[in-house]
PDB file of N, CA and C in Angstrom:
ATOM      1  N   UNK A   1     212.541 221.179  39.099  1.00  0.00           N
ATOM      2  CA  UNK A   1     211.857 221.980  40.100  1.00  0.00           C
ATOM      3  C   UNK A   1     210.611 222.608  39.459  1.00  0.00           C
ATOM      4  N   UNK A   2     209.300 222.365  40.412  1.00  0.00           N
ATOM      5  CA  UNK A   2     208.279 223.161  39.747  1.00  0.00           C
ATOM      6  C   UNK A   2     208.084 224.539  40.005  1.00  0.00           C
ATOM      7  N   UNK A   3     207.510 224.851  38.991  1.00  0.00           N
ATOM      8  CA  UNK A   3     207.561 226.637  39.226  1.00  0.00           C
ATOM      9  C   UNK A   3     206.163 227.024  39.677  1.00  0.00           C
ATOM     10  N   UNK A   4     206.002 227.982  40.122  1.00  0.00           N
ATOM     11  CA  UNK A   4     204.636 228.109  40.684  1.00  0.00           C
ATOM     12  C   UNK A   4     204.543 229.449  40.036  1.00  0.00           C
ATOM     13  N   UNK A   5     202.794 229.253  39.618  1.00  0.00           N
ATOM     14  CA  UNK A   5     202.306 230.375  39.088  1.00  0.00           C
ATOM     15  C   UNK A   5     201.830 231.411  40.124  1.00  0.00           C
ATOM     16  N   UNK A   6     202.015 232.508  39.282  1.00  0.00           N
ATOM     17  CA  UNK A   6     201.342 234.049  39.952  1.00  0.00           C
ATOM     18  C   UNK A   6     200.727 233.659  40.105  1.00  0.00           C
ATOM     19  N   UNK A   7     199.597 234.585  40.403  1.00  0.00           N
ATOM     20  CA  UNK A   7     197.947 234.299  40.935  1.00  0.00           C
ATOM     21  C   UNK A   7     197.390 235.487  39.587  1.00  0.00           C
ATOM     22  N   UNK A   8     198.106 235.945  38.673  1.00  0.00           N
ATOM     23  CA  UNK A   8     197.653 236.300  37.758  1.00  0.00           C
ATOM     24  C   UNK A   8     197.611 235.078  36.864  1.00  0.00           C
ATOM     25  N   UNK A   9     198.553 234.518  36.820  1.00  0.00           N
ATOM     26  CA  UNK A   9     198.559 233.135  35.789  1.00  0.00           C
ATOM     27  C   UNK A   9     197.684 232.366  35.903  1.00  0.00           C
ATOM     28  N   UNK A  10     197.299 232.368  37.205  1.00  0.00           N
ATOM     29  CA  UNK A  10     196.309 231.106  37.570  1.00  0.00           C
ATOM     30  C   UNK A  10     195.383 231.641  37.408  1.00  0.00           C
ATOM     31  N   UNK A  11     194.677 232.644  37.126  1.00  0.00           N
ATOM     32  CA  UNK A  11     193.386 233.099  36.709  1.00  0.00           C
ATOM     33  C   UNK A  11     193.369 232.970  35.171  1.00  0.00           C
ATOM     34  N   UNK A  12     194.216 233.186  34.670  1.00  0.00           N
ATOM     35  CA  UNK A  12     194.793 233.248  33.290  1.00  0.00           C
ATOM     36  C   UNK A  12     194.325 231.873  32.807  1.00  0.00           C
ATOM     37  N   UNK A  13     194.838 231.321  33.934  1.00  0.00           N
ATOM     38  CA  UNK A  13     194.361 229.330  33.353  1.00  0.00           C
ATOM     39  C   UNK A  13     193.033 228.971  34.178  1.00  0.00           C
ATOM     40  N   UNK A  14     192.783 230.114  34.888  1.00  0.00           N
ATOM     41  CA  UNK A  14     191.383 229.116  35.453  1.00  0.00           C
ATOM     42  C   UNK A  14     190.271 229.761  34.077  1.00  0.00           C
ATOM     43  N   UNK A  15     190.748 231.050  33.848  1.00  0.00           N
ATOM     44  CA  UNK A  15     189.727 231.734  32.692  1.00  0.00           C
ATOM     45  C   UNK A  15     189.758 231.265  31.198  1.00  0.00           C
ATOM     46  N   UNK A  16     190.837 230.593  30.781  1.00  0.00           N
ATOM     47  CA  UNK A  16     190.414 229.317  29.695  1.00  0.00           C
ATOM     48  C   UNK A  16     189.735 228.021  30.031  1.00  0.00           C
ATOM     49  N   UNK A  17     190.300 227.868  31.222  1.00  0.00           N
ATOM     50  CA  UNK A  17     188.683 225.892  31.538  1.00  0.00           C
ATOM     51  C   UNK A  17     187.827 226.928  31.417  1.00  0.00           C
ATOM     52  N   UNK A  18     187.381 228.188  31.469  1.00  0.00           N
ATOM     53  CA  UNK A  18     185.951 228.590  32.038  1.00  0.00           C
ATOM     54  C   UNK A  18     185.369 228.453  30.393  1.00  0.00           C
ATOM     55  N   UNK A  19     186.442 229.198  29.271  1.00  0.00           N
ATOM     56  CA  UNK A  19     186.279 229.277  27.952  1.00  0.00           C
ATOM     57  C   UNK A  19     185.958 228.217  27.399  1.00  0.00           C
ATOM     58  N   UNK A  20     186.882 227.329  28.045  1.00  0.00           N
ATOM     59  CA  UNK A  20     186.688 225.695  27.232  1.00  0.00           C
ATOM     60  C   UNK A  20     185.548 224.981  27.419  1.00  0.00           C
ATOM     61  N   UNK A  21     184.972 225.653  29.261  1.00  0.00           N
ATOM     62  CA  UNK A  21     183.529 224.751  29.100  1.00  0.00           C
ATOM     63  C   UNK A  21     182.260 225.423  28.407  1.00  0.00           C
ATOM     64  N   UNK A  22     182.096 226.744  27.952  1.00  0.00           N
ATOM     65  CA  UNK A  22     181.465 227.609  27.763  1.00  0.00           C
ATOM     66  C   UNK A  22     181.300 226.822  26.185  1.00  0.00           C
ATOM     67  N   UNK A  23     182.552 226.708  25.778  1.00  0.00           N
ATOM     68  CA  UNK A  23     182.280 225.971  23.887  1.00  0.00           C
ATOM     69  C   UNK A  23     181.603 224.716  24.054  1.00  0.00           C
ATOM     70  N   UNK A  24     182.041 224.273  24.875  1.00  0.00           N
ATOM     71  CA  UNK A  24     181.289 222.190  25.091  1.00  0.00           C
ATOM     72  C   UNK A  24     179.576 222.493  25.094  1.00  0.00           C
ATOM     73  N   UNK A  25     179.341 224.039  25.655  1.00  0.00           N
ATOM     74  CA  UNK A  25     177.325 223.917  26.230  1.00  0.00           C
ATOM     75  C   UNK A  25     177.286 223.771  24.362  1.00  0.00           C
ATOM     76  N   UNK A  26     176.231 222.945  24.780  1.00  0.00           N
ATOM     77  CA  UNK A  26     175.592 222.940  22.986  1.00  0.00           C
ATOM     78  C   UNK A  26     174.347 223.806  22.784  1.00  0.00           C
ATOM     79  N   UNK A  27     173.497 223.355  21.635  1.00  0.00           N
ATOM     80  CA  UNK A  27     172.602 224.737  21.469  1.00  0.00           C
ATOM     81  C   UNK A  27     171.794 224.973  23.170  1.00  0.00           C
ATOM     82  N   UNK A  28     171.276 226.460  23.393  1.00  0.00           N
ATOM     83  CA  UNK A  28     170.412 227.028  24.500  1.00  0.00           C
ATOM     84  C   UNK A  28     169.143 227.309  23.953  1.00  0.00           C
ATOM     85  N   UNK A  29     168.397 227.582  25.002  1.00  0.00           N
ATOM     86  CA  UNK A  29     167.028 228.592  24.848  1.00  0.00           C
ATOM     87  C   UNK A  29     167.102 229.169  26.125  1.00  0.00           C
ATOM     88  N   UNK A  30     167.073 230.348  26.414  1.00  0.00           N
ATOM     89  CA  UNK A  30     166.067 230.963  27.608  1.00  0.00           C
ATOM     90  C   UNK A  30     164.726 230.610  27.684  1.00  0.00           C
ATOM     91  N   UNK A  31     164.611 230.298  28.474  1.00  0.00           N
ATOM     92  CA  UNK A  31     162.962 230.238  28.829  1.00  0.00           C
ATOM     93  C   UNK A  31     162.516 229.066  29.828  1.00  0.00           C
ATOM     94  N   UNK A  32     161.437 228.861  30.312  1.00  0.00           N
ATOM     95  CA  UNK A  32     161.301 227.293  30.862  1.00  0.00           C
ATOM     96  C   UNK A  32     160.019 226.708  30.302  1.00  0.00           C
ATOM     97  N   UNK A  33     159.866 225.508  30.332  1.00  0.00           N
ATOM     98  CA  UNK A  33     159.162 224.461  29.875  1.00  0.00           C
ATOM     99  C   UNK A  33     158.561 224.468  31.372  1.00  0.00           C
ATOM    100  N   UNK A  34     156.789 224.594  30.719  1.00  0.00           N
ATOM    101  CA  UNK A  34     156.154 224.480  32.085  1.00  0.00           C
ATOM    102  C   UNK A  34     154.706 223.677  31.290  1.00  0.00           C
ATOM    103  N   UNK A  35     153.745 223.071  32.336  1.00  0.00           N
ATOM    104  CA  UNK A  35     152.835 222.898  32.042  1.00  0.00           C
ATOM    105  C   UNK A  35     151.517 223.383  32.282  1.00  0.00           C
ATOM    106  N   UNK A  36     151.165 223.908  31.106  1.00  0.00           N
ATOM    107  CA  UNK A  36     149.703 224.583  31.630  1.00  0.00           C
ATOM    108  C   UNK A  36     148.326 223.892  31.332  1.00  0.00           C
ATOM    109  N   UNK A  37     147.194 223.935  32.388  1.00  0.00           N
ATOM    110  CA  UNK A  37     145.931 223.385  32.076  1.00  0.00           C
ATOM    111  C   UNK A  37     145.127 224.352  31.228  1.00  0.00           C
ATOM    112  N   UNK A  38     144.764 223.420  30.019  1.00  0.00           N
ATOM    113  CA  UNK A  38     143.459 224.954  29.182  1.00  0.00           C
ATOM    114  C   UNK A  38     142.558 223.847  28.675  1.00  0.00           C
ATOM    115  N   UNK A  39     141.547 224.850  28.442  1.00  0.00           N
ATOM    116  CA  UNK A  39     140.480 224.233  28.077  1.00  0.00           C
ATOM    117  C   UNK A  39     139.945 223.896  26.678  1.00  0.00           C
ATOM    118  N   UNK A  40     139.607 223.176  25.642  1.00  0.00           N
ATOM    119  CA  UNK A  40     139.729 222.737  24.045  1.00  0.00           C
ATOM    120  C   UNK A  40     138.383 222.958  23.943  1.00  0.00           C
ATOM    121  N   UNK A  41     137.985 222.847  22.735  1.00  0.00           N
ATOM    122  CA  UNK A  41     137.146 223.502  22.061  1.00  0.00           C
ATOM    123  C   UNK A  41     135.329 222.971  22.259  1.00  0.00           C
ATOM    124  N   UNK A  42     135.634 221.863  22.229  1.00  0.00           N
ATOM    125  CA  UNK A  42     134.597 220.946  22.624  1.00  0.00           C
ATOM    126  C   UNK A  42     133.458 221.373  23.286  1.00  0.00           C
ATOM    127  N   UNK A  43     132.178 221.321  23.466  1.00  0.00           N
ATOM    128  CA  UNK A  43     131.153 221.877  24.352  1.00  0.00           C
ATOM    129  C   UNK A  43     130.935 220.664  25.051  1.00  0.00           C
ATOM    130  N   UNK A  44     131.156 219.468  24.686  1.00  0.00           N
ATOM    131  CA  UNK A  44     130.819 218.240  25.743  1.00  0.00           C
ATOM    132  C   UNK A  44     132.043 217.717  25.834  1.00  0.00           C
ATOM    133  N   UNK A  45     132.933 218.031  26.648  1.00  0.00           N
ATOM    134  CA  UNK A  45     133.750 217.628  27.292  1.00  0.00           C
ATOM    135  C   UNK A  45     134.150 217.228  28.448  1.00  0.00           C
ATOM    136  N   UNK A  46     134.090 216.416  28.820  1.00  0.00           N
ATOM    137  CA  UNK A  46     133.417 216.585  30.375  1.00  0.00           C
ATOM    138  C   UNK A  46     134.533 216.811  31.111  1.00  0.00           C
ATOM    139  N   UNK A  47     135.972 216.632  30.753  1.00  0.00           N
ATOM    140  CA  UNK A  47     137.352 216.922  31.382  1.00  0.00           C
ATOM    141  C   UNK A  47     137.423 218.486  31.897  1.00  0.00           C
ATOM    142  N   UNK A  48     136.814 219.233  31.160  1.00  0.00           N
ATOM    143  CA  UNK A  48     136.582 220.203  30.960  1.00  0.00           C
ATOM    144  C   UNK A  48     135.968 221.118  31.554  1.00  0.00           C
ATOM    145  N   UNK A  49     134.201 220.125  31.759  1.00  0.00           N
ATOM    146  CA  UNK A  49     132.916 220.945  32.272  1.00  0.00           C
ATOM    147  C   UNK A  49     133.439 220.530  33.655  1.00  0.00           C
ATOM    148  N   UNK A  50     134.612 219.882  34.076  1.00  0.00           N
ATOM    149  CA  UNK A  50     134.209 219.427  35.620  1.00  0.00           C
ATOM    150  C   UNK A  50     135.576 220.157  35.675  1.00  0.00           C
ATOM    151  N   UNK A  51     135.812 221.267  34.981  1.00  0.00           N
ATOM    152  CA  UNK A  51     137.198 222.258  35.442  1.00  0.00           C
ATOM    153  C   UNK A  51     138.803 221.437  35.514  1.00  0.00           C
ATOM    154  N   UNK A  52     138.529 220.444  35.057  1.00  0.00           N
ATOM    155  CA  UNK A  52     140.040 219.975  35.325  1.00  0.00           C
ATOM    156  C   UNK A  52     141.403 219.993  34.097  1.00  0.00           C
ATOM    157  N   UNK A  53     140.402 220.301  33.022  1.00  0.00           N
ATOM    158  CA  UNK A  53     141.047 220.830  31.641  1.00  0.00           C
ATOM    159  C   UNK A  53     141.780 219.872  31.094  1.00  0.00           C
ATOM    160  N   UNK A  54     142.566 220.215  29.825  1.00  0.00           N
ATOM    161  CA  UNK A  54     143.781 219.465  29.489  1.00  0.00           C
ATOM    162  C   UNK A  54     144.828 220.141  29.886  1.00  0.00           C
ATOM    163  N   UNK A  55     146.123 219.018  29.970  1.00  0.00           N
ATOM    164  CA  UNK A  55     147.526 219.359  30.305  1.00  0.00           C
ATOM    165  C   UNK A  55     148.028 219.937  29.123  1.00  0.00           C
ATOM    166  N   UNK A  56     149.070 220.755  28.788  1.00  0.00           N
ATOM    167  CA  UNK A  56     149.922 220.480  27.400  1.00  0.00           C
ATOM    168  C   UNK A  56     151.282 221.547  28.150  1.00  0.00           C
ATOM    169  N   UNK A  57     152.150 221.329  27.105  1.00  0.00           N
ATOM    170  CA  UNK A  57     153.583 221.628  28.068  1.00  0.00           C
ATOM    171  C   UNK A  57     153.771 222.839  26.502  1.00  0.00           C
ATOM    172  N   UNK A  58     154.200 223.934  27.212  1.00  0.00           N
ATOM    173  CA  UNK A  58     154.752 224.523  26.833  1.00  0.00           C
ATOM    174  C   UNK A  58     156.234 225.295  26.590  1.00  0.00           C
ATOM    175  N   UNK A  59     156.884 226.390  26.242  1.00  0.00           N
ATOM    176  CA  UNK A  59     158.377 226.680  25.938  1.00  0.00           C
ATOM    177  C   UNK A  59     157.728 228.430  26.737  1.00  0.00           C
ATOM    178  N   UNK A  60     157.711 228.801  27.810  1.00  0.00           N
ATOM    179  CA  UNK A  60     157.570 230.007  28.237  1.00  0.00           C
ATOM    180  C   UNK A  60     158.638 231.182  28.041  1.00  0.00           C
ATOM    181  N   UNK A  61     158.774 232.102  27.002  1.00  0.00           N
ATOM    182  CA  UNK A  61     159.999 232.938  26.902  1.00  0.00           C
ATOM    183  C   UNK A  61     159.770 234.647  26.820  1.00  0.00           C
ATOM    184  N   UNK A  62     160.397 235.231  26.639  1.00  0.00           N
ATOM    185  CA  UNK A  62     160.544 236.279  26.687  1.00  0.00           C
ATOM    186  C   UNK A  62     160.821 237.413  25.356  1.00  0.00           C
ATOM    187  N   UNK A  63     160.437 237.992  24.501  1.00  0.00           N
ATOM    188  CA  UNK A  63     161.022 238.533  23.515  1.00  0.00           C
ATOM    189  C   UNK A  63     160.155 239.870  23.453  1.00  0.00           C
ATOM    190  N   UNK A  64     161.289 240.918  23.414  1.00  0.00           N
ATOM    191  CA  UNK A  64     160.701 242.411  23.360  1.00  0.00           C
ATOM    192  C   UNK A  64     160.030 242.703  24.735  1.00  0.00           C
ATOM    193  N   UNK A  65     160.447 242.441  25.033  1.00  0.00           N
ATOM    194  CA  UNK A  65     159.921 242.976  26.475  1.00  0.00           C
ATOM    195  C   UNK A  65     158.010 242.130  26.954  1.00  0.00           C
ATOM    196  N   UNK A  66     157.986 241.110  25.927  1.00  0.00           N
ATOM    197  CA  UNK A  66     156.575 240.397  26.385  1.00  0.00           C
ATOM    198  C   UNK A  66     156.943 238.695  26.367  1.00  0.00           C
ATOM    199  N   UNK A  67     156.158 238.343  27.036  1.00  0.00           N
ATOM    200  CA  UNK A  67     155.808 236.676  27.528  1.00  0.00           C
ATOM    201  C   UNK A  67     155.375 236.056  26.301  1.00  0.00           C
ATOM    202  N   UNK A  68     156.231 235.289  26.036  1.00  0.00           N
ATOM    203  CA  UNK A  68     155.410 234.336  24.418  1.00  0.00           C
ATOM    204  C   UNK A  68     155.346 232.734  24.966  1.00  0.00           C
ATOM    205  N   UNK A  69     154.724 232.084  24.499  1.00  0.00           N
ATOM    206  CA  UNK A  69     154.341 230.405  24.570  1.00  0.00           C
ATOM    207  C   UNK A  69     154.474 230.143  23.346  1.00  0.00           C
ATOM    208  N   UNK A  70     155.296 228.751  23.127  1.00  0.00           N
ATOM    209  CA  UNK A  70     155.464 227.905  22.088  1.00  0.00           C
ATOM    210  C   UNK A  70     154.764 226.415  22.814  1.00  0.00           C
ATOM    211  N   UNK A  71     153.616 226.226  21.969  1.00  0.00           N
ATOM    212  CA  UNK A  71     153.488 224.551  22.781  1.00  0.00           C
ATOM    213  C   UNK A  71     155.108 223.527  22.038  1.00  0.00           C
ATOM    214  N   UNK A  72     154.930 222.764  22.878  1.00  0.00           N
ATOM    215  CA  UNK A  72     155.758 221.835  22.427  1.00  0.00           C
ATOM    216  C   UNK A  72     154.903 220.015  22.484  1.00  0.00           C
ATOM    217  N   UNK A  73     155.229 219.763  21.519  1.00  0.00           N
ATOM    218  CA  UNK A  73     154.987 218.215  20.875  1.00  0.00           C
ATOM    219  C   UNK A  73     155.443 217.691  22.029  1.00  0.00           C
ATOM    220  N   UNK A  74     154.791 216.410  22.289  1.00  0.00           N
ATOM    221  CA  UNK A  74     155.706 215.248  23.417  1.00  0.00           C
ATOM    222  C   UNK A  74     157.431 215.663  22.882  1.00  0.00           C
ATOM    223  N   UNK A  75     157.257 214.733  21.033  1.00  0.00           N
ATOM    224  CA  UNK A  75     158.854 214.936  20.992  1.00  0.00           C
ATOM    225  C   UNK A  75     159.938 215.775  21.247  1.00  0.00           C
ATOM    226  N   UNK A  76     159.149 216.930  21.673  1.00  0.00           N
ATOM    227  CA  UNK A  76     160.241 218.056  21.455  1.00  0.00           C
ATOM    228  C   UNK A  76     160.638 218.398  22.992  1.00  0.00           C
ATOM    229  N   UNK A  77     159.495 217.968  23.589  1.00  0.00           N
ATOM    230  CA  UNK A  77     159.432 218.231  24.967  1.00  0.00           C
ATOM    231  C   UNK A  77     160.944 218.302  25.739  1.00  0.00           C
ATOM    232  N   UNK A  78     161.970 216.802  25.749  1.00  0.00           N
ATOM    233  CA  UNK A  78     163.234 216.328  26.206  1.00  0.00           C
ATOM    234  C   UNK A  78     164.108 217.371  25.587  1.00  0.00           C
ATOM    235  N   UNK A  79     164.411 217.307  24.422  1.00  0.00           N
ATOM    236  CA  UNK A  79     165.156 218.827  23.800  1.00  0.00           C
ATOM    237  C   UNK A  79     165.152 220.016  24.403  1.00  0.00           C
ATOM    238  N   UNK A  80     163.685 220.494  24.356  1.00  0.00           N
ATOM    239  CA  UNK A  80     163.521 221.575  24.923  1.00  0.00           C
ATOM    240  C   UNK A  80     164.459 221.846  26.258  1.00  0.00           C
ATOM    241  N   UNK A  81     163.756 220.648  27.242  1.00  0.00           N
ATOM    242  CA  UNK A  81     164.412 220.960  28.803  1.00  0.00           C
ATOM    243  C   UNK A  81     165.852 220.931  28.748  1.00  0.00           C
ATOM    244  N   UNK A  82     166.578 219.927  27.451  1.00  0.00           N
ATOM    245  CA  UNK A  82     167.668 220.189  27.741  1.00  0.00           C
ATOM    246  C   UNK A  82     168.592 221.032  26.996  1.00  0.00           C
ATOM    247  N   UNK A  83     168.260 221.684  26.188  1.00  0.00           N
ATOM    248  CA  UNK A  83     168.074 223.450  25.667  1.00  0.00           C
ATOM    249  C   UNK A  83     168.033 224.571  26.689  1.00  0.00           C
ATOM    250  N   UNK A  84     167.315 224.478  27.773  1.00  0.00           N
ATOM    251  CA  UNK A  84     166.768 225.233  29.203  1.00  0.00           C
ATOM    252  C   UNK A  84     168.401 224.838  30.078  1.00  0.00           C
ATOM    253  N   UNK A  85     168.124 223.972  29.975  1.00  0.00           N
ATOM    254  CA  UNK A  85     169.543 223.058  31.388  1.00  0.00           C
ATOM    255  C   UNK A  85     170.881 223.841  30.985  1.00  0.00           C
ATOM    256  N   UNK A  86     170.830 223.734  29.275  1.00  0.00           N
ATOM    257  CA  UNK A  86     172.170 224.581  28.706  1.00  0.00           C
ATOM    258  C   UNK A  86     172.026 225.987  28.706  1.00  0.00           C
ATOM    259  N   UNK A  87     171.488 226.415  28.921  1.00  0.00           N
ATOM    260  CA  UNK A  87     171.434 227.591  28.988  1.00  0.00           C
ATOM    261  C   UNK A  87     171.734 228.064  30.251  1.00  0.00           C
ATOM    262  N   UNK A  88     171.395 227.893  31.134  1.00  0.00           N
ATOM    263  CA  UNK A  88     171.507 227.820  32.813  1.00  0.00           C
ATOM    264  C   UNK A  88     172.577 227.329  32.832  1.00  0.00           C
ATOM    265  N   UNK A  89     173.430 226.276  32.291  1.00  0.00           N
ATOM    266  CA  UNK A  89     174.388 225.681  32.648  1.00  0.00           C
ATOM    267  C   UNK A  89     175.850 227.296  32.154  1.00  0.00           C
ATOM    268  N   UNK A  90     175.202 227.450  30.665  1.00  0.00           N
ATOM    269  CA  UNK A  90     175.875 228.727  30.381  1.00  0.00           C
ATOM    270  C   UNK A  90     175.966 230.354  31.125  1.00  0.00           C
ATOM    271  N   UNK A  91     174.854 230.190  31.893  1.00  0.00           N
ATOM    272  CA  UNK A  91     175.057 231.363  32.509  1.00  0.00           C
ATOM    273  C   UNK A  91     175.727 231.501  33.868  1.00  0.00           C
ATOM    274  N   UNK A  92     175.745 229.936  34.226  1.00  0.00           N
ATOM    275  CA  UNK A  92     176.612 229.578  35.327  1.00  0.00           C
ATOM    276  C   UNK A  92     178.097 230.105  35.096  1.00  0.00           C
ATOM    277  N   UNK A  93     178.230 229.185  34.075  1.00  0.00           N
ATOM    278  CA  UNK A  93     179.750 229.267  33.219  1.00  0.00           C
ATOM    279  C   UNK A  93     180.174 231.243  32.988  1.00  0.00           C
ATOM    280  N   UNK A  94     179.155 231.983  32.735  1.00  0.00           N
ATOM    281  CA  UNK A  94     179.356 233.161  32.243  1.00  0.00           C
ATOM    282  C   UNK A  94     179.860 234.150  33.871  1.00  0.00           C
ATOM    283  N   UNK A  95     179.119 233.435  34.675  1.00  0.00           N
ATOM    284  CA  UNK A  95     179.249 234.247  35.942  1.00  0.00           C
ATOM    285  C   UNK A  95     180.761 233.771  36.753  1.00  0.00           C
ATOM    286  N   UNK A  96     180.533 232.399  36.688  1.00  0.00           N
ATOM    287  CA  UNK A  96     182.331 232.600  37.103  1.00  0.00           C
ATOM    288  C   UNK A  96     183.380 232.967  36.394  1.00  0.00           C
ATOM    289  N   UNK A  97     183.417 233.330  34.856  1.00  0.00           N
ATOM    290  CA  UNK A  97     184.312 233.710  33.850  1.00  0.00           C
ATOM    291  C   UNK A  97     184.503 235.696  34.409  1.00  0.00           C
ATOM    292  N   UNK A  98     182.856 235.991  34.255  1.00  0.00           N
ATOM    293  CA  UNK A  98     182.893 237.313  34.816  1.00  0.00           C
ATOM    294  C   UNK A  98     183.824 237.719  36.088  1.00  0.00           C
ATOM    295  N   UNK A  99     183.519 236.745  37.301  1.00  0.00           N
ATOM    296  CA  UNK A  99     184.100 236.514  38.657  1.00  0.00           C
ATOM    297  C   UNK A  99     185.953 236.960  38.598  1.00  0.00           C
ATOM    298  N   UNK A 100     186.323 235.776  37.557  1.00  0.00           N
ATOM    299  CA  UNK A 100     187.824 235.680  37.662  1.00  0.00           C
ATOM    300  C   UNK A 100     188.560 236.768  36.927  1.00  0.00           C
ATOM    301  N   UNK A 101     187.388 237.363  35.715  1.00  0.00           N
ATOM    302  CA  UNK A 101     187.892 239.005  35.468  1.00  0.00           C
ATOM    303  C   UNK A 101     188.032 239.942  36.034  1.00  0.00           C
ATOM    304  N   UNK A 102     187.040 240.004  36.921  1.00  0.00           N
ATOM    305  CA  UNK A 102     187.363 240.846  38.058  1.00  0.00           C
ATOM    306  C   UNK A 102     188.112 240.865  38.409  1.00  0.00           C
ATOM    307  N   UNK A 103     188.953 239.661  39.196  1.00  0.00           N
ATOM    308  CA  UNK A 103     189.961 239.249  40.051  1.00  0.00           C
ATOM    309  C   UNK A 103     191.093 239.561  39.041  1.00  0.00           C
ATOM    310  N   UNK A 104     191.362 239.712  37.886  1.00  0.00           N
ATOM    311  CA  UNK A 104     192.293 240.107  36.973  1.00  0.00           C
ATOM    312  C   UNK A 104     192.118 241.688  36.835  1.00  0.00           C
ATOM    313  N   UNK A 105     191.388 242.005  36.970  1.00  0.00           N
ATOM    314  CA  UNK A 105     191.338 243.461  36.515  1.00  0.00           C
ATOM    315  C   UNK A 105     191.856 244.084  37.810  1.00  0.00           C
ATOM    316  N   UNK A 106     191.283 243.102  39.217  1.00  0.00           N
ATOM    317  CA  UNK A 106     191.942 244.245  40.308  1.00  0.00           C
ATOM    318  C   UNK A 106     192.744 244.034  40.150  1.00  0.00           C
ATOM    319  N   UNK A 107     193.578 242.566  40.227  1.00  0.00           N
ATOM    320  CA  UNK A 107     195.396 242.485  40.094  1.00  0.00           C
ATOM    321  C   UNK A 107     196.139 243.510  39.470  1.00  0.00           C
ATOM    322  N   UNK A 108     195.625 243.711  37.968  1.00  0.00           N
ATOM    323  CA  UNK A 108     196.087 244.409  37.327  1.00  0.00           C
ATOM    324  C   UNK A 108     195.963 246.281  37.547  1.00  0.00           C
ATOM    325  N   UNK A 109     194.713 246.537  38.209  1.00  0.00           N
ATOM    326  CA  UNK A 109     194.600 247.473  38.849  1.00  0.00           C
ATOM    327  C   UNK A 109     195.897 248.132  39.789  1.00  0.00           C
ATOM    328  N   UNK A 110     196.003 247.422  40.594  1.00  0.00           N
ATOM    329  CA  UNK A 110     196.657 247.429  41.605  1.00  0.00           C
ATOM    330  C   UNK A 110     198.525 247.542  41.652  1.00  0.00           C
ATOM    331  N   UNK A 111     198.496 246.623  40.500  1.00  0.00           N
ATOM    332  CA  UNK A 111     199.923 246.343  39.824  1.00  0.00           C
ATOM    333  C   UNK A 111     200.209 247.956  39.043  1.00  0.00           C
ATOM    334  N   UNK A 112     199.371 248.377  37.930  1.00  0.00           N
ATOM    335  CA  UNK A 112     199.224 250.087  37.794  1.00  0.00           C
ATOM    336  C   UNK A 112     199.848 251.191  38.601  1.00  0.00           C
ATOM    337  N   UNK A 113     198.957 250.942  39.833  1.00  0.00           N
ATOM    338  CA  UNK A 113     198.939 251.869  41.020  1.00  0.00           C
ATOM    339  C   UNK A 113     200.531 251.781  41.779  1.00  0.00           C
ATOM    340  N   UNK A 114     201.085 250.350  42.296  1.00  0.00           N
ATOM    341  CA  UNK A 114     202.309 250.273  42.578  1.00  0.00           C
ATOM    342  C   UNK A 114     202.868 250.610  41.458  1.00  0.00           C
ATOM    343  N   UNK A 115     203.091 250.646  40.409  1.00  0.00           N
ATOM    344  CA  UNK A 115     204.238 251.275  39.532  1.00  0.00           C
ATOM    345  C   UNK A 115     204.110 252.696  39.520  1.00  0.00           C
ATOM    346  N   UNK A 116     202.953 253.941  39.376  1.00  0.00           N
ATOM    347  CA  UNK A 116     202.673 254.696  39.316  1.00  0.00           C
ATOM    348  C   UNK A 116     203.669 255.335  41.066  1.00  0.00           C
ATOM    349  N   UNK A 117     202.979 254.722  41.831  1.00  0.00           N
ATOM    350  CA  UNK A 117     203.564 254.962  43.309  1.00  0.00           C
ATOM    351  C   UNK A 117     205.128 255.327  43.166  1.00  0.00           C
ATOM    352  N   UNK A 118     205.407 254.171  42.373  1.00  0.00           N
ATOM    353  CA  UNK A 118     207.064 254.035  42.481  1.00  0.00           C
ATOM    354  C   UNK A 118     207.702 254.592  41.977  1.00  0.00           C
ATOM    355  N   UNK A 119     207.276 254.937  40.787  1.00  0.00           N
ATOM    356  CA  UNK A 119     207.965 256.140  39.736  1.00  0.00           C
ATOM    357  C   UNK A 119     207.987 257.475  40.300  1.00  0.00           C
ATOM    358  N   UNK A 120     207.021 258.001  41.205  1.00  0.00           N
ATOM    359  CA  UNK A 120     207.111 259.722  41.886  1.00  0.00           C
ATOM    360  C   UNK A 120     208.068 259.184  42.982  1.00  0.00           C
ATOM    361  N   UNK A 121     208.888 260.504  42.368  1.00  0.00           N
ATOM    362  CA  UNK A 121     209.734 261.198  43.970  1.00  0.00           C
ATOM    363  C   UNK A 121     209.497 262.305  44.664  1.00  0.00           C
ATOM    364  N   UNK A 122     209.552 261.908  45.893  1.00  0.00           N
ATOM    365  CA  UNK A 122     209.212 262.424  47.276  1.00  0.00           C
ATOM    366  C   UNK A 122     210.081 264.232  46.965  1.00  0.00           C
TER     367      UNK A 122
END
């Protein structure tokens, strides 16, 4: 005969897959990979003089409270985004882990309160 779990248990086991996928994300970065047009050094350039600039892709992030740019190489470019993807993928992972604590903490909340209830006499 199968036994069926609480609904504390089952958070219990949904909040290790959450753990287990959280170890699988491999390295992150915050930030996004965007591309910006600027203009190079050149005085006859004509890419340039006719405003249309060069492309180059950058790593857009955040540190101390200011906006930093890292260019990135073609090669690094694929890494990067998927550095970005893991990271997002991790904060996904972080928000339903958060989610099912909740849902444990009220259980357990609540479970408190009925024992507390039960122990005073009227």
């Amino acid at each position: 005969m199968v036994k069926h779990l609480s609904e504390l248990d089952e958070l219990f086991v949904r909040r290790l897959e959450w753990w287990q996928k959280m170890i699988r994300v491999a390295d992150v970065v915050r930030g996004s990979v965007v591309v910006l047009r600027r203009p190079c050094t050149r005085k006859t350039c004509r890419r340039c003089a006719s405003g249309e600039r060069h492309p180059a892709t950058y790593l857009g992030y955040r540190s101390g409270g200011k906006l930093h740019w890292l260019y990135l190489r073609k090669d690094l470019i694929p890494l990067t985004k998927e550095w970005v993807r893991n990271y997002r993928e991790l904060e996904r992972i972080l928000a339903e882990l958060s989610g099912t604590n909740v849902r444990i903490l009220r259980i357990r909340a609540q479970e408190a309160s009925r024992k507390k209830a039960g122990g005073k006499k009227p």
